[in-house]
C-alpha atoms as a PDB file:
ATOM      1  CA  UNK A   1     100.328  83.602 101.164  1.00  0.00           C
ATOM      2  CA  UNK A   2     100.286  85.525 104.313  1.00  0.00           C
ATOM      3  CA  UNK A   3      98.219  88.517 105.383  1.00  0.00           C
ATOM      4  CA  UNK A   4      99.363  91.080 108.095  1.00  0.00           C
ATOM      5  CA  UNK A   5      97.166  91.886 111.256  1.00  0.00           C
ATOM      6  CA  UNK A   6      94.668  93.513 110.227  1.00  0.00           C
ATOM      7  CA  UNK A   7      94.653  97.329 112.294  1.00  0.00           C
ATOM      8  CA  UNK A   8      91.376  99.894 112.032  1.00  0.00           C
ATOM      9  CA  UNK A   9      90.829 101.397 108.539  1.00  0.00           C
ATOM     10  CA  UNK A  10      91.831  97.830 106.978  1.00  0.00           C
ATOM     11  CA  UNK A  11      89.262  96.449 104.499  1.00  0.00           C
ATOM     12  CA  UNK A  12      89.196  92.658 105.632  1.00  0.00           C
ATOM     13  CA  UNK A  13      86.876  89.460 105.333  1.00  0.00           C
ATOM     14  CA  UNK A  14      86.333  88.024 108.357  1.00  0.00           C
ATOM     15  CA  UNK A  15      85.050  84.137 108.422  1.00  0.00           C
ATOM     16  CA  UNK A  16      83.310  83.295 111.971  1.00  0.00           C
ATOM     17  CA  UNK A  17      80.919  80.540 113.555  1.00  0.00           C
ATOM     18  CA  UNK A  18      77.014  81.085 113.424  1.00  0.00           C
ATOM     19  CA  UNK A  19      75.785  81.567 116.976  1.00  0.00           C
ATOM     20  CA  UNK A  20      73.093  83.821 118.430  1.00  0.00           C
ATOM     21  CA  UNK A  21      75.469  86.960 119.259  1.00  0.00           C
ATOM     22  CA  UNK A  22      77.584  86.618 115.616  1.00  0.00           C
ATOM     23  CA  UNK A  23      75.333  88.651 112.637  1.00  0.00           C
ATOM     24  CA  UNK A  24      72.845  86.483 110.711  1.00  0.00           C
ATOM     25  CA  UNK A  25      74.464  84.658 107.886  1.00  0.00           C
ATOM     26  CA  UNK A  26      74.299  86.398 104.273  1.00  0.00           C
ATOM     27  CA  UNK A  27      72.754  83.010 102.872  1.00  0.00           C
ATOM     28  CA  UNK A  28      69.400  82.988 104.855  1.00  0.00           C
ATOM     29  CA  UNK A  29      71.067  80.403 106.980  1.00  0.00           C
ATOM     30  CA  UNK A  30      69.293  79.968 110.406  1.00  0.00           C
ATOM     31  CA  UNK A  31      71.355  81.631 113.312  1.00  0.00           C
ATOM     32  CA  UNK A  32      72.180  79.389 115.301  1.00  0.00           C
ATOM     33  CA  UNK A  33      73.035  77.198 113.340  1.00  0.00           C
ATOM     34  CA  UNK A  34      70.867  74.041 112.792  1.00  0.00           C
ATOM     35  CA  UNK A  35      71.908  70.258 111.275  1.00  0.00           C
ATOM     36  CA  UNK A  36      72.759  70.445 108.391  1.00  0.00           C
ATOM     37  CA  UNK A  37      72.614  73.762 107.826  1.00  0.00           C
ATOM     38  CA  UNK A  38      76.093  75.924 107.192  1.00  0.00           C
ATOM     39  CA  UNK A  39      78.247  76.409 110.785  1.00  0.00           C
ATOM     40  CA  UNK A  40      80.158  79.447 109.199  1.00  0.00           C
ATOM     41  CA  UNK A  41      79.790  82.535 107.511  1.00  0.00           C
ATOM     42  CA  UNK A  42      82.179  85.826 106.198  1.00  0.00           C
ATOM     43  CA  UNK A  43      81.600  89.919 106.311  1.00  0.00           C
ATOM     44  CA  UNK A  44      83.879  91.606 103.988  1.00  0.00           C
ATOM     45  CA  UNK A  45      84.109  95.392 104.443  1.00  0.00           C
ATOM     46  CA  UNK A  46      86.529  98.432 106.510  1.00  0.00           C
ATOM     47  CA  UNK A  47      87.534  97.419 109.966  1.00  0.00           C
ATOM     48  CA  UNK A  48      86.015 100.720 112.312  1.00  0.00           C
ATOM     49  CA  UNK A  49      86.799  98.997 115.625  1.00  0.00           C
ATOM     50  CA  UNK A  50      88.935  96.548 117.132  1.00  0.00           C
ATOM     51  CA  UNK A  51      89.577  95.215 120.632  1.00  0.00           C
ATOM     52  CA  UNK A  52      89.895  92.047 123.018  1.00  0.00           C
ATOM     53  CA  UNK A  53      86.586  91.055 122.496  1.00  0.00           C
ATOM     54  CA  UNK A  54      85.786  91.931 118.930  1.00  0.00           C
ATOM     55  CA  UNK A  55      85.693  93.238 115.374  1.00  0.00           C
ATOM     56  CA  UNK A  56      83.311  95.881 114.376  1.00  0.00           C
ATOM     57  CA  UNK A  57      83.361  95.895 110.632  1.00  0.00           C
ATOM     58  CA  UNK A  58      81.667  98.344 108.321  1.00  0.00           C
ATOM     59  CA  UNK A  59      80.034  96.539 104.655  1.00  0.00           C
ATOM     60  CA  UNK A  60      77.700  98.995 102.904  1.00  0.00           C
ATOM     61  CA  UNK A  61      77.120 101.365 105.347  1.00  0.00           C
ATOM     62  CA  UNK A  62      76.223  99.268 107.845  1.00  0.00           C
ATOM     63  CA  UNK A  63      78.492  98.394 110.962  1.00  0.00           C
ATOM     64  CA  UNK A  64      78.591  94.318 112.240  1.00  0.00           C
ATOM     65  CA  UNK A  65      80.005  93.335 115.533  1.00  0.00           C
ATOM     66  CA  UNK A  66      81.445  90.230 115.523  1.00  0.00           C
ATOM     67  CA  UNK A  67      82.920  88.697 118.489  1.00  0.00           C
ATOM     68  CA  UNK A  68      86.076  87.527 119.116  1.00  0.00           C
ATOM     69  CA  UNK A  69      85.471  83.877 120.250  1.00  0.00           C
ATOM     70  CA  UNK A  70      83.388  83.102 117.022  1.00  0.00           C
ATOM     71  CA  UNK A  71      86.013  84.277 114.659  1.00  0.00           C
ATOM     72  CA  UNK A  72      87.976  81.646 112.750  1.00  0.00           C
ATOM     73  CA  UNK A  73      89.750  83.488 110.422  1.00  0.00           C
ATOM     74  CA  UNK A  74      90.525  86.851 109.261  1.00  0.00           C
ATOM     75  CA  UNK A  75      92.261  88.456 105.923  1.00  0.00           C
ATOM     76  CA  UNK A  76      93.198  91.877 105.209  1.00  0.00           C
ATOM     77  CA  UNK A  77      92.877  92.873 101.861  1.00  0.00           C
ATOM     78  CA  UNK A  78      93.742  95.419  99.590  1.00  0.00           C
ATOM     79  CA  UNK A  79      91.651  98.337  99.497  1.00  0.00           C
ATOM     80  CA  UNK A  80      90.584  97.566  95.960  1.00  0.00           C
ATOM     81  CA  UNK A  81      91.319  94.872  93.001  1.00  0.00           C
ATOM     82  CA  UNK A  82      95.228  95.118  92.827  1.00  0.00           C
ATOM     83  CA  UNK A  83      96.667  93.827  89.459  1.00  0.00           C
ATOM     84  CA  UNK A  84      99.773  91.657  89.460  1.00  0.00           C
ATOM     85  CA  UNK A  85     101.229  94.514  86.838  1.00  0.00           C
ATOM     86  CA  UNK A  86     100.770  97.042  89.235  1.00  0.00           C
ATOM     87  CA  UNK A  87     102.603  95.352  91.938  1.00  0.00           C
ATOM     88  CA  UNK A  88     105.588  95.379  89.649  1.00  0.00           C
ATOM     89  CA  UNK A  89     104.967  98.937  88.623  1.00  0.00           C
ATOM     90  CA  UNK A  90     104.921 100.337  92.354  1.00  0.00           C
ATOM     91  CA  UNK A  91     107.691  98.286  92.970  1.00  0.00           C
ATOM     92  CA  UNK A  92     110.182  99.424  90.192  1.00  0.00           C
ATOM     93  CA  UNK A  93     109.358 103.164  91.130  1.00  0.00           C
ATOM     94  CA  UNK A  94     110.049 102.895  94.682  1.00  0.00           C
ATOM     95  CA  UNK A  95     112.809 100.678  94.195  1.00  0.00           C
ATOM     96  CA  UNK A  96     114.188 103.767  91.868  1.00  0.00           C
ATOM     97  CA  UNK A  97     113.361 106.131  94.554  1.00  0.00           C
ATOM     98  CA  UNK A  98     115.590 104.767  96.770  1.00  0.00           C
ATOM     99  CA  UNK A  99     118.265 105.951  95.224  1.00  0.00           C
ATOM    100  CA  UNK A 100     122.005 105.002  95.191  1.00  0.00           C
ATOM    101  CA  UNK A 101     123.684 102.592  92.647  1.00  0.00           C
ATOM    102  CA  UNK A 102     121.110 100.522  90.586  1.00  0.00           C
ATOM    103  CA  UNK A 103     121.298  97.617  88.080  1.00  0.00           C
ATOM    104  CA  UNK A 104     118.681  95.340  86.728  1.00  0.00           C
ATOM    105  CA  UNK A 105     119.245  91.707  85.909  1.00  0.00           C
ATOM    106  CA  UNK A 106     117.412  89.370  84.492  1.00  0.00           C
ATOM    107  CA  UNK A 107     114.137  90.794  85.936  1.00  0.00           C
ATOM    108  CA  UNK A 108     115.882  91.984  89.321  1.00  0.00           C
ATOM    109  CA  UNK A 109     115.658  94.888  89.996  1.00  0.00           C
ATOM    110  CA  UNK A 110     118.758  96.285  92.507  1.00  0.00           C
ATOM    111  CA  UNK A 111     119.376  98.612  94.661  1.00  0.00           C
ATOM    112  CA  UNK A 112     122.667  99.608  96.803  1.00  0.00           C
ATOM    113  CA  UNK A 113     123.463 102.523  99.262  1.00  0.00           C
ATOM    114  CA  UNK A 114     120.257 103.514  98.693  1.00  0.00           C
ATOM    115  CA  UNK A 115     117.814 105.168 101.455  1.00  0.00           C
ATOM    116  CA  UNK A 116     115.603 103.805 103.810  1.00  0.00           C
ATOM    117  CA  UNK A 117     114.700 100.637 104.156  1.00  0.00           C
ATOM    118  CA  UNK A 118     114.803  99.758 100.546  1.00  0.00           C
ATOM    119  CA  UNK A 119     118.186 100.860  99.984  1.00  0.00           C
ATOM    120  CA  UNK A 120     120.072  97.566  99.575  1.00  0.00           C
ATOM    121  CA  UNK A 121     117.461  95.177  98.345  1.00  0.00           C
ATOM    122  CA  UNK A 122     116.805  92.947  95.179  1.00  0.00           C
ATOM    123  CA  UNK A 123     113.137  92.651  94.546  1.00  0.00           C
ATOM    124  CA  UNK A 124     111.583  90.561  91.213  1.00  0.00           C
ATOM    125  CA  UNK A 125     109.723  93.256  89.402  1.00  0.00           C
ATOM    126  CA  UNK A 126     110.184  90.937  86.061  1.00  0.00           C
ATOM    127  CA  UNK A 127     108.225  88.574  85.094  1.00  0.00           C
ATOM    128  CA  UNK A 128     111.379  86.535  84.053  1.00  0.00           C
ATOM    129  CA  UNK A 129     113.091  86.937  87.550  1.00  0.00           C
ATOM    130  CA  UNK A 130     113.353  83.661  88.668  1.00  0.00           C
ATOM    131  CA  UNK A 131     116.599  82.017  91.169  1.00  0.00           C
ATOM    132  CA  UNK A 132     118.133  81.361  88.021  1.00  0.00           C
ATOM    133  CA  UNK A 133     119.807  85.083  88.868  1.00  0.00           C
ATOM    134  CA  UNK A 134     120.643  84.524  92.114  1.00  0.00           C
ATOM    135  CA  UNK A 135     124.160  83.554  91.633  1.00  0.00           C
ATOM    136  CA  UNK A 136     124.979  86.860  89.632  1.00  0.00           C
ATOM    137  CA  UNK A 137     122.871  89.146  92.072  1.00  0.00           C
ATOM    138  CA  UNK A 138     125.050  87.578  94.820  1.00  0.00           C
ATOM    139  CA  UNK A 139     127.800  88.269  93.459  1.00  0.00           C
ATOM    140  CA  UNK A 140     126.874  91.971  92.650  1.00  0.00           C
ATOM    141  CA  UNK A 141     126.118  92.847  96.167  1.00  0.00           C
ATOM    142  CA  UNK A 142     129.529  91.250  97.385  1.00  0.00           C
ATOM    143  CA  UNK A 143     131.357  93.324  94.914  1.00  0.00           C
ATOM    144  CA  UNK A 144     129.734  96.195  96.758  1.00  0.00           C
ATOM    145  CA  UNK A 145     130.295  94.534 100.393  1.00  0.00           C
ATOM    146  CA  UNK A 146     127.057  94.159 101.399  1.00  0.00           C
ATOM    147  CA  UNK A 147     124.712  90.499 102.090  1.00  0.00           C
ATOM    148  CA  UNK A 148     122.052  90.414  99.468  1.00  0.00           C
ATOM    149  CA  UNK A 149     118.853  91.018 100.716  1.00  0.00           C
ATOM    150  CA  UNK A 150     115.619  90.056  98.344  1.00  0.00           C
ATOM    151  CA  UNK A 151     111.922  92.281  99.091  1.00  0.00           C
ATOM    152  CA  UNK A 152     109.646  88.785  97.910  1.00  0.00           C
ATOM    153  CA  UNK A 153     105.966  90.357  96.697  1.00  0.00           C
ATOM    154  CA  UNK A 154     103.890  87.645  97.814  1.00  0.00           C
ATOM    155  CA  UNK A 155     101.704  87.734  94.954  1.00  0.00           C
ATOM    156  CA  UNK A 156     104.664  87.618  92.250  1.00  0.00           C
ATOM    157  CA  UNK A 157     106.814  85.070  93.938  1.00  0.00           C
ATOM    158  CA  UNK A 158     105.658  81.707  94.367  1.00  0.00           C
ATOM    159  CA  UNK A 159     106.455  80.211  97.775  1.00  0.00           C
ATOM    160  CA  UNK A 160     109.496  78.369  98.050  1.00  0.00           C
ATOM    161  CA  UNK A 161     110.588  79.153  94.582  1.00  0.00           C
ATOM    162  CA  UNK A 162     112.990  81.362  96.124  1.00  0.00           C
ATOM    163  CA  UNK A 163     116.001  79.992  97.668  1.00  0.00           C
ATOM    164  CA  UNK A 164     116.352  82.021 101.304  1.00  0.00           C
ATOM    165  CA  UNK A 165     118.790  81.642 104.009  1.00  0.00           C
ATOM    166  CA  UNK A 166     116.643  83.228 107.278  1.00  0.00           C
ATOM    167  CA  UNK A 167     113.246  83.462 108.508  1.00  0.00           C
ATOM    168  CA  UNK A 168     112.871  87.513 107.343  1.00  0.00           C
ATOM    169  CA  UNK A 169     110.078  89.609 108.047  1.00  0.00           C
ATOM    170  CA  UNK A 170     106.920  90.344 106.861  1.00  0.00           C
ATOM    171  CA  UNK A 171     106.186  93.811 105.340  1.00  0.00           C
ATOM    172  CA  UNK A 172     103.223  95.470 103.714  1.00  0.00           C
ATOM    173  CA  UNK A 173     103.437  98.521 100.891  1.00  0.00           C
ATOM    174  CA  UNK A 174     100.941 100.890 101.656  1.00  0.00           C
ATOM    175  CA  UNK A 175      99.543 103.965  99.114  1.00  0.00           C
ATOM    176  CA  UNK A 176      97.740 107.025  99.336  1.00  0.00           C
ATOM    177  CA  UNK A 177      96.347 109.436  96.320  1.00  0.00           C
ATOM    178  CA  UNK A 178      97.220 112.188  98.261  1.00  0.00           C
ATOM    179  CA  UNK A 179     100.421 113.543 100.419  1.00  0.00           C
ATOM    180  CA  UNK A 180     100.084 112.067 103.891  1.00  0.00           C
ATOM    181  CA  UNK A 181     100.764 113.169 107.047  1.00  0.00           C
ATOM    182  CA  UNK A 182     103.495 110.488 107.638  1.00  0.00           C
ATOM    183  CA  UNK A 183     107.234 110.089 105.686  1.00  0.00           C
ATOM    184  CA  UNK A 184     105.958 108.251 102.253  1.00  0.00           C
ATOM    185  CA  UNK A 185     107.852 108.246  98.805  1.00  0.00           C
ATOM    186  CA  UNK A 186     105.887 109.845  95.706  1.00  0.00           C
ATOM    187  CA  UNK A 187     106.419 107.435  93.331  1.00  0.00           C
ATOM    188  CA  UNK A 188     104.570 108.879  90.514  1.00  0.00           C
ATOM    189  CA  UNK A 189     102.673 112.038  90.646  1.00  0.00           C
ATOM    190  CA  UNK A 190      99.850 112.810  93.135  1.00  0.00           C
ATOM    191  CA  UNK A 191     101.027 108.997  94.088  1.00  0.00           C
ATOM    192  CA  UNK A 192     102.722 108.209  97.379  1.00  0.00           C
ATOM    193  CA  UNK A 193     103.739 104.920  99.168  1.00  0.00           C
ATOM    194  CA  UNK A 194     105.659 103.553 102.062  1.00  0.00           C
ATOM    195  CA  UNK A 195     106.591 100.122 102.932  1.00  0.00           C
ATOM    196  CA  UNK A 196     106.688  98.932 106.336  1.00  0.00           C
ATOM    197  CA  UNK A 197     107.438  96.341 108.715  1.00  0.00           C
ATOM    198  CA  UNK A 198     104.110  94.313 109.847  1.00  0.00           C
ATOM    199  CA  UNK A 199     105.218  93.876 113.088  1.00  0.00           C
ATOM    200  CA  UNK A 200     105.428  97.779 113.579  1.00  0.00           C
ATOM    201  CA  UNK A 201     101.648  97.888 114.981  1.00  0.00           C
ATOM    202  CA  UNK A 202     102.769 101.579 115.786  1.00  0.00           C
ATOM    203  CA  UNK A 203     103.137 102.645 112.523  1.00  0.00           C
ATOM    204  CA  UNK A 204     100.579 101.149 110.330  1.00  0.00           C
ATOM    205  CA  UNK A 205      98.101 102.807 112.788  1.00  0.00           C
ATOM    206  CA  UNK A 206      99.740 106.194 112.243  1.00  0.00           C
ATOM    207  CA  UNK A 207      99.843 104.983 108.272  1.00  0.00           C
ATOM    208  CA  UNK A 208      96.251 104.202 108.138  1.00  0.00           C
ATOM    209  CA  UNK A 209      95.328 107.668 110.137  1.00  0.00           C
ATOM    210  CA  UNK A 210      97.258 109.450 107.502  1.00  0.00           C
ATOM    211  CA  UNK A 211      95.354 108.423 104.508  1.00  0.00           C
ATOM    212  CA  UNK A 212      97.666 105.203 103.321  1.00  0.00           C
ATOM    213  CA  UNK A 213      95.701 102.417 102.270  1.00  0.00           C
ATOM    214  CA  UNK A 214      96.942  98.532 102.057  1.00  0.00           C
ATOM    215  CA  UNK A 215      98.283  98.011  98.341  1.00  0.00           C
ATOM    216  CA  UNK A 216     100.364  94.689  98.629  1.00  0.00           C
ATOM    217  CA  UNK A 217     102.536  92.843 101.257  1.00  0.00           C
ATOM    218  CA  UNK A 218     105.910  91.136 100.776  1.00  0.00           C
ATOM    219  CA  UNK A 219     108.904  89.560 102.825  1.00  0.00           C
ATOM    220  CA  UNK A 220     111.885  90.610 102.771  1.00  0.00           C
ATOM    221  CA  UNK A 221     115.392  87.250 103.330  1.00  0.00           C
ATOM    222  CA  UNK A 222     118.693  87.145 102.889  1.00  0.00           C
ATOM    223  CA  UNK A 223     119.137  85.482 100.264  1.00  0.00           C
END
């Protein structure tokens, strides 16, 4: 499962080598680090700064630099614990929010001549939707003249257990508890969410600025 880039106001964990300029490990571990002794360590917290040269990220108050060269790999997280049943319960409100004509089969949830840019897509928010539908949910969206078009939450769908038929895109569903400042769908009241493309850096600043917080992230094939 993929992450997106992780932009400021992203809570992340951040795994990077020990060296004298990298903050001391969590474990005790000697900094540099010596034989034997662990090579790597992780910060999990908000991301307050981000540039060439490094990540400044915020854990309990207190802010730790970490440079660039010593990272080795970062994650962006939810904000908090996300439940696999709320996933599906975000996703079948805005996927009714969309609007326009709607079916569900077999766990698939559909949506055509809808709005935005979940207005013509099939997304799994059953826990029986499996590619066993495929076939029929083909064959709705031809009826309608459109190519089907599946929105693949990675943590309900498996990888690969999916049949799709182009490389897609990578998007992220973001939520705030409050209206933002920025075009998002209230799903349920005093509940708002939009879904975006990852590789619309742009945006998911302005998101995060507004108040929307990372809830889960998906891709979205032809299928």
């Amino acid at each position: 499962m993929s992450t997106p880039d992780p932009v400021v106001g992203d809570r992340v964990v951040v795994r990077y080598r020990l060296t004298h300029e990298t903050p001391a490990d969590w474990r005790d571990s000697p900094n540099p680090a010596l034989p034997h002794s662990p090579t790597l360590s992780d910060v999990t917290g908000v991301l307050v700064a981000a540039d060439a040269d490094r990540f400044v990220v915020r854990r309990d108050d207190v802010e730790h630099t970490i440079p660039r060269a010593a990272i080795t790999a970062v994650r962006t997280l939810s904000r908090r614990v996300v439940r696999n049943s709320e996933i599906r319960d975000v996703e079948r409100a805005l996927c009714a929010a969309a609007g326009g004509d709607h079916i569900e089969i077999d766990g698939w949830s559909l949506q055509a001549g809808g709005v935005g840019l979940r207005g013509d897509l099939a997304v799994p928010v059953g826990v029986t939707a499996s590619s066993v539908a495929l076939p029929e949910v083909r064959s709705w969206y031809a009826d309608r003249g459109r190519q089907p078009r599946a929105l693949l939450p990675d943590r309900l769908v498996r990888s690969g257990s999916i049949p799709v038929v182009d490389a897609g895109f990578d998007v992220e569903v973001l939520v705030a508890d409050m209206a933002p400042t920025v075009d998002a769908i209230e799903f349920a009241p005093d509940r708002w969410a939009t879904t975006l493309a990852t590789g619309d850096r742009t945006a998911r600043e302005a998101a995060r600025r507004a108040g929307l917080v990372l809830h889960h992230t998906a891709h979205i094939h032809s299928v």
